[in-house]
C-alpha atoms as a PDB file:
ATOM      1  CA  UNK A   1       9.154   7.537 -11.783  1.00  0.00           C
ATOM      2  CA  UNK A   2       6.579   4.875 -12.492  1.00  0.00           C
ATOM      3  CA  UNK A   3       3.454   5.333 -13.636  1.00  0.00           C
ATOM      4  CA  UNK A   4       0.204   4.439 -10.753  1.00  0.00           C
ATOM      5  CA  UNK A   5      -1.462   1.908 -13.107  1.00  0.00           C
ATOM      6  CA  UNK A   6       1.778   0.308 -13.489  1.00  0.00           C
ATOM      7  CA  UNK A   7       1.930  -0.069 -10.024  1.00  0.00           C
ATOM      8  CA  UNK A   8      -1.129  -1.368  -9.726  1.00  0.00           C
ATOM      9  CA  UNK A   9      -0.660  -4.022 -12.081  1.00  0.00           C
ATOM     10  CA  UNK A  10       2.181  -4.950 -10.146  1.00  0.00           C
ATOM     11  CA  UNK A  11       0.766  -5.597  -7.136  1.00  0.00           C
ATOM     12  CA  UNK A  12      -2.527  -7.276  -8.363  1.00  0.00           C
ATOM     13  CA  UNK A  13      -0.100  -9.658 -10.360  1.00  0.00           C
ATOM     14  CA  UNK A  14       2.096 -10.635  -6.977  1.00  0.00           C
ATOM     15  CA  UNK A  15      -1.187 -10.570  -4.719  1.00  0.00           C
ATOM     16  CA  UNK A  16      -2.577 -13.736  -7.178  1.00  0.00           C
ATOM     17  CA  UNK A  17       0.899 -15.000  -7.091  1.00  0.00           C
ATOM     18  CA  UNK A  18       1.279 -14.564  -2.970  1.00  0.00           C
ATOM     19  CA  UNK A  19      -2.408 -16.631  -2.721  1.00  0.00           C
ATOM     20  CA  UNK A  20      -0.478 -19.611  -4.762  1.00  0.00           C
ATOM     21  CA  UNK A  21       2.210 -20.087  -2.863  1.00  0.00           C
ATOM     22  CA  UNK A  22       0.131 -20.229   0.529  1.00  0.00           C
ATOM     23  CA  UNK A  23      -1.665 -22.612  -0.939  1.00  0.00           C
ATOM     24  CA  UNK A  24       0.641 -24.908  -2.148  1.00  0.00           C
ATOM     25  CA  UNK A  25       2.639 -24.744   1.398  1.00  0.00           C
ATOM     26  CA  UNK A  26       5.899 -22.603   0.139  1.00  0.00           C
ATOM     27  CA  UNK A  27       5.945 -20.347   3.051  1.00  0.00           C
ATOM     28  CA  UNK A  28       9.614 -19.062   2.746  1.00  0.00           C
ATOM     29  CA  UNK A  29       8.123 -16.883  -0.346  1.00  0.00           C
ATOM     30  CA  UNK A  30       5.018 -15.985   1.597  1.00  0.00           C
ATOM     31  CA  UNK A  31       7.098 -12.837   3.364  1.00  0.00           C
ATOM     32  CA  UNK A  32       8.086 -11.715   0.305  1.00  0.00           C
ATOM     33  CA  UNK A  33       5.500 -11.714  -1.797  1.00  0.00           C
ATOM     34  CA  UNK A  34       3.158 -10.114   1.187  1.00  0.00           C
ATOM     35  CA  UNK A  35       5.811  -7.304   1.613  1.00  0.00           C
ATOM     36  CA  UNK A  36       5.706  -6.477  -2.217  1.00  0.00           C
ATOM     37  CA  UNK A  37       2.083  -6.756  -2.709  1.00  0.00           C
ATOM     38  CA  UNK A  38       1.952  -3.988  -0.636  1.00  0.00           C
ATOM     39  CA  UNK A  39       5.202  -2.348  -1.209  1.00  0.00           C
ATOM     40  CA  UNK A  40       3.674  -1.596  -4.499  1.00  0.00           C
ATOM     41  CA  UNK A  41       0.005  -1.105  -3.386  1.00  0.00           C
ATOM     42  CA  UNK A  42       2.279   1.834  -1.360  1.00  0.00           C
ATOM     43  CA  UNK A  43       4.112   2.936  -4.442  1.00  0.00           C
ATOM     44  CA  UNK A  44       0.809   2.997  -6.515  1.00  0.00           C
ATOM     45  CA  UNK A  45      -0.677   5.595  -3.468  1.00  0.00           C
ATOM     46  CA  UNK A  46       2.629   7.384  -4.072  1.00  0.00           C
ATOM     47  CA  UNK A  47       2.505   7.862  -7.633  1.00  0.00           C
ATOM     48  CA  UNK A  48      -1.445   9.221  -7.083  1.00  0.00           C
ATOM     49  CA  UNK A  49       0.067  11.691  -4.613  1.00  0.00           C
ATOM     50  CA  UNK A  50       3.503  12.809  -6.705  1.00  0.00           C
ATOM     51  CA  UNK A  51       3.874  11.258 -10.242  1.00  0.00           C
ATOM     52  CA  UNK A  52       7.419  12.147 -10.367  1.00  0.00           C
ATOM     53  CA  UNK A  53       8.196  10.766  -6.931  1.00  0.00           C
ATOM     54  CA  UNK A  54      11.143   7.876  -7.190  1.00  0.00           C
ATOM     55  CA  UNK A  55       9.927   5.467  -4.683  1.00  0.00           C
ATOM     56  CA  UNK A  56      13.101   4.814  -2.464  1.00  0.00           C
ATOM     57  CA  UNK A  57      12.332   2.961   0.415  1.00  0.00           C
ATOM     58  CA  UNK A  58      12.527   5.806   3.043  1.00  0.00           C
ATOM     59  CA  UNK A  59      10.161   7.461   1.349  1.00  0.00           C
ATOM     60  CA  UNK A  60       7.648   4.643   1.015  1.00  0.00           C
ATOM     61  CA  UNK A  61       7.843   4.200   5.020  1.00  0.00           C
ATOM     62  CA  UNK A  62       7.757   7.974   5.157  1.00  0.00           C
ATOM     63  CA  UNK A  63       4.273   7.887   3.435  1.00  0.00           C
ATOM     64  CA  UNK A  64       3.301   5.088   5.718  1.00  0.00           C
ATOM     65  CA  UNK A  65       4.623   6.992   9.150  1.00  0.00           C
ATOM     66  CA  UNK A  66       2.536  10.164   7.795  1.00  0.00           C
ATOM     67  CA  UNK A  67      -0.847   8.915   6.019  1.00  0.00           C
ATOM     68  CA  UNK A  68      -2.087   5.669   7.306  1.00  0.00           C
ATOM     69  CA  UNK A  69      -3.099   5.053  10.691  1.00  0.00           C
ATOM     70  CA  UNK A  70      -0.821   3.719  13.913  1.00  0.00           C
ATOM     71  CA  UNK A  71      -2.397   0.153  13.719  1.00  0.00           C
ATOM     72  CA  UNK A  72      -1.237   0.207   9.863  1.00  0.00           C
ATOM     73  CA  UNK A  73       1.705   1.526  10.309  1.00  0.00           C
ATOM     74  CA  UNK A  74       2.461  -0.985  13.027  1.00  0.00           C
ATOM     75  CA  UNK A  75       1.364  -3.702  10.449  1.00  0.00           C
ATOM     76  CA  UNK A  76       3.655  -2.404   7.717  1.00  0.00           C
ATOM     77  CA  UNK A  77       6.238  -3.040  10.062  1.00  0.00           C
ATOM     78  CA  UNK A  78       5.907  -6.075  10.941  1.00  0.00           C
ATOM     79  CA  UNK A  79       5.153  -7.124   7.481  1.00  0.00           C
ATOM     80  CA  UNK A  80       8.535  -6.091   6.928  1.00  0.00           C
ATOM     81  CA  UNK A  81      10.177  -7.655   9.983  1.00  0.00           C
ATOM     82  CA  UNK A  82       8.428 -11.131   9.006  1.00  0.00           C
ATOM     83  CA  UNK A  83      10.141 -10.291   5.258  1.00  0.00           C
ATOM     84  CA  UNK A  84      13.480 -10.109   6.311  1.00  0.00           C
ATOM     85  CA  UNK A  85      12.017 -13.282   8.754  1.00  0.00           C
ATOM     86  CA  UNK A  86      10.547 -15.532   6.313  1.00  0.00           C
ATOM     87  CA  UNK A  87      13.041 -14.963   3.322  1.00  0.00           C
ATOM     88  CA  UNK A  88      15.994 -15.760   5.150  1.00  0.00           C
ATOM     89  CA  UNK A  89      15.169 -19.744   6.482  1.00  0.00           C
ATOM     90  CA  UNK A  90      11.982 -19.364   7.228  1.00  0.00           C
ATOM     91  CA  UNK A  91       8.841 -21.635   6.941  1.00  0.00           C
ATOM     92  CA  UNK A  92       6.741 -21.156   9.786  1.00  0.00           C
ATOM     93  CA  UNK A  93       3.297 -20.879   9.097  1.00  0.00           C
ATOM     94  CA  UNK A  94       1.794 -18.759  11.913  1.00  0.00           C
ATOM     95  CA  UNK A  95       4.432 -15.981  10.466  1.00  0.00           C
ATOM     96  CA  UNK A  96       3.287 -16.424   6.832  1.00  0.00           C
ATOM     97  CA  UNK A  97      -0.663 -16.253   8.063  1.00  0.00           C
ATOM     98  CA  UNK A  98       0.294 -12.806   9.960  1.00  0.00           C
ATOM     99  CA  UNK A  99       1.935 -11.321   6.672  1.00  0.00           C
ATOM    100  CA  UNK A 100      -0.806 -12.075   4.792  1.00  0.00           C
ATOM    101  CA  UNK A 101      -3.162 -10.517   6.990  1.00  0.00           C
ATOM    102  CA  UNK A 102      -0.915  -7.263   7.190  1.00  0.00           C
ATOM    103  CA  UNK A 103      -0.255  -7.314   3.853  1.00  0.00           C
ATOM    104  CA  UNK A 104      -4.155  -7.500   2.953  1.00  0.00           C
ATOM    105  CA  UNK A 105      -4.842  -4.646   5.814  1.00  0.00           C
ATOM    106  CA  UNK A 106      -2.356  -2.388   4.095  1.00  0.00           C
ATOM    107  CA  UNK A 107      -3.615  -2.889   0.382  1.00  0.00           C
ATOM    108  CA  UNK A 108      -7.456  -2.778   1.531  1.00  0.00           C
ATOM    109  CA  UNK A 109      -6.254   0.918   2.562  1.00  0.00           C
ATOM    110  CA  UNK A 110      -4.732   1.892  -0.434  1.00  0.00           C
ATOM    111  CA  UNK A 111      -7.924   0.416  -2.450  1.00  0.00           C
ATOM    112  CA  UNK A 112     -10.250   2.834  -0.500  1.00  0.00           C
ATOM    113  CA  UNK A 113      -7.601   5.832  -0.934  1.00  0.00           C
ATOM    114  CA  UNK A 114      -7.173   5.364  -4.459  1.00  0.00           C
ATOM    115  CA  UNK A 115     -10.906   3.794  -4.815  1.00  0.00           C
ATOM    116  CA  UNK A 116      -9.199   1.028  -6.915  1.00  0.00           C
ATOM    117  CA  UNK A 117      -9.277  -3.022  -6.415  1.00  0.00           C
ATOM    118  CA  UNK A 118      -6.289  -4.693  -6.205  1.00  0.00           C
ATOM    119  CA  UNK A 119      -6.625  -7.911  -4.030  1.00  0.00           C
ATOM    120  CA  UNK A 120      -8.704 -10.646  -5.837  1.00  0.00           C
ATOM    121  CA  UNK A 121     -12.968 -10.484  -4.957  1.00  0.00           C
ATOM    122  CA  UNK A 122     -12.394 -14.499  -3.222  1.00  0.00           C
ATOM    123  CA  UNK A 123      -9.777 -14.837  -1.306  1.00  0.00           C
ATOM    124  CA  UNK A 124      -8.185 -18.379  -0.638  1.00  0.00           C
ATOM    125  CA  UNK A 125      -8.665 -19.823   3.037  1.00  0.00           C
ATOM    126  CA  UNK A 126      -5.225 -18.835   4.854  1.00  0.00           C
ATOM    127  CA  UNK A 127      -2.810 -22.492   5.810  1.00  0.00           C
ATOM    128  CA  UNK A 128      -5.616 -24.896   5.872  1.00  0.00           C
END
């Protein structure tokens, strides 16, 4: 049980973090760091919904499968198919470009859910 703001936090903090590393070219982290930023973006809409909810996995996809939209839901898997991807050896940039963009489509939905900002107002020009 973690608190929403917490979660927040969290995912603001590895959002900045994500935009560094695509800049400076490391592109194994990129899956990563796109998957949490919105893992936690996802936990944050969790804790709004059930403040004693424990976040496992399952039920972080469960919330996906049940409250966003198919083209979302789609786009959080992927995101997490280009994790497992991208940590593991990768460093392909079309791959890190697509997370980012899934990972920014799935957090812009949790900011109007929770009416919240979590992704910085200027975002950094994706691989230039």
């Amino acid at each position: 049980m973690v608190a929403e703001e917490i979660h927040l936090r969290n995912a603001r903090e590895k959002a900045l973090t994500l935009y560094e590393v695509l800049e400076k070219g490391r592109l194994s982290v990129v899956g990563d760091m796109a998957f949490k930023v919105a893992e936690e973006a996802v936990h944050a809409f969790e804790s709004r919904e059930d403040p004693y909810t424990t976040h496992r996995r399952t039920g972080t996809f469960y919330l996906v499968k049940t409250r966003f939209e198919d083209d979302e839901r789609k786009c959080f898997r992927r995101l997490h198919r280009i994790y497992e991807r991208l940590g593991y050896g990768g460093s392909n940039g079309d791959l890190a470009d697509e997370a980012v963009s899934c990972m920014e489509k799935i957090v812009k939905r949790v900011e109007v859910e929770l009416d919240v900002k979590i992704l910085p107002n200027k975002l950094p020009e994706k691989n230039p």
